[in-house]
C-alpha atoms as a PDB file:
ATOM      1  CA  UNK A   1     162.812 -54.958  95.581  1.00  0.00           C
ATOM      2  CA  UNK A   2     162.593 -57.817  93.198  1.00  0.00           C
ATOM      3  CA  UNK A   3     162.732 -57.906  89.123  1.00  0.00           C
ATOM      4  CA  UNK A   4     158.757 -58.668  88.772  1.00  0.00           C
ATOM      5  CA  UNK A   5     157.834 -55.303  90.596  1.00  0.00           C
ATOM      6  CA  UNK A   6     160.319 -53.644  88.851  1.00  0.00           C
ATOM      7  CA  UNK A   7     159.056 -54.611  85.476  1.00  0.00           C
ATOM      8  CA  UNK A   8     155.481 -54.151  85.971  1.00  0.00           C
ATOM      9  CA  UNK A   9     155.956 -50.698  87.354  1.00  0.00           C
ATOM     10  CA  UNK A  10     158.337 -50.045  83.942  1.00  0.00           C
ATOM     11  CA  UNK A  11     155.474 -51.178  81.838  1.00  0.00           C
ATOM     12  CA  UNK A  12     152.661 -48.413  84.036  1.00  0.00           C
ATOM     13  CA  UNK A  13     155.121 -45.933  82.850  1.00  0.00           C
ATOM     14  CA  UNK A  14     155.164 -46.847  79.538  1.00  0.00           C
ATOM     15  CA  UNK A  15     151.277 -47.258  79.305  1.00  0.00           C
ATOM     16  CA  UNK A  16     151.045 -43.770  81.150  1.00  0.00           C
ATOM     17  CA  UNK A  17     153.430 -42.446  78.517  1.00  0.00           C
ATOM     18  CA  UNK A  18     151.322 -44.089  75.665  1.00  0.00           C
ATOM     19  CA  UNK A  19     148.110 -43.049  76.864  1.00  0.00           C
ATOM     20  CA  UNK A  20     148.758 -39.337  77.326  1.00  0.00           C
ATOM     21  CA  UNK A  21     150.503 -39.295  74.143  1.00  0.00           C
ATOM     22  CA  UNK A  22     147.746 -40.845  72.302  1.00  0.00           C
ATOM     23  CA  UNK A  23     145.205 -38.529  74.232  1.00  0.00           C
ATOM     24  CA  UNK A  24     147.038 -35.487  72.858  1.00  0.00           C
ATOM     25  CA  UNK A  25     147.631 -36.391  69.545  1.00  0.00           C
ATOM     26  CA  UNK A  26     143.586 -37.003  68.861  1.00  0.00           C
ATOM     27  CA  UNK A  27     142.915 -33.764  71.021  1.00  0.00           C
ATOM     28  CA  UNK A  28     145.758 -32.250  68.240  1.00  0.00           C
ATOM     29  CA  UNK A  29     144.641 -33.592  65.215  1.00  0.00           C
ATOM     30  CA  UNK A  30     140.644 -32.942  66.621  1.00  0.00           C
ATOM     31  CA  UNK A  31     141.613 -29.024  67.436  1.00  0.00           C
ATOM     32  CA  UNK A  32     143.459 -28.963  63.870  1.00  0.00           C
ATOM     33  CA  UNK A  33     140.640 -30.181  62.041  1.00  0.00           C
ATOM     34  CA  UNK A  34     138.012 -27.654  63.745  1.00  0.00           C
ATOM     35  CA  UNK A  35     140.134 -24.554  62.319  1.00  0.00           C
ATOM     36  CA  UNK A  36     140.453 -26.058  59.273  1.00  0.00           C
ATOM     37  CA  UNK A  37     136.713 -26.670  59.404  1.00  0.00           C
ATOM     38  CA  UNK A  38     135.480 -23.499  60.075  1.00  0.00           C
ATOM     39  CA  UNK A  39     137.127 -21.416  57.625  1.00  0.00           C
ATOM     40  CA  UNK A  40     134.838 -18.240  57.974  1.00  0.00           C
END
């Protein structure tokens, strides 16, 4: 295997790891803000 694979797959799992954590922190802050919307 050489370096330049090695490297480009380390930097799909960092995206991946960025993405999903940016996906649930605005579905978190989106659900947070609904209940603290609707405060019936």
């Amino acid at each position: 295997m050489e370096y330049g694979f090695l490297s480009h797959v380390l930097v799909w799992v960092v995206g991946a790891i960025t993405a999903v954590g940016a996906v649930g922190a605005v579905l978190a802050i989106f659900s947070m803000a609904r209940t603290a919307y609707r405060k019936d």
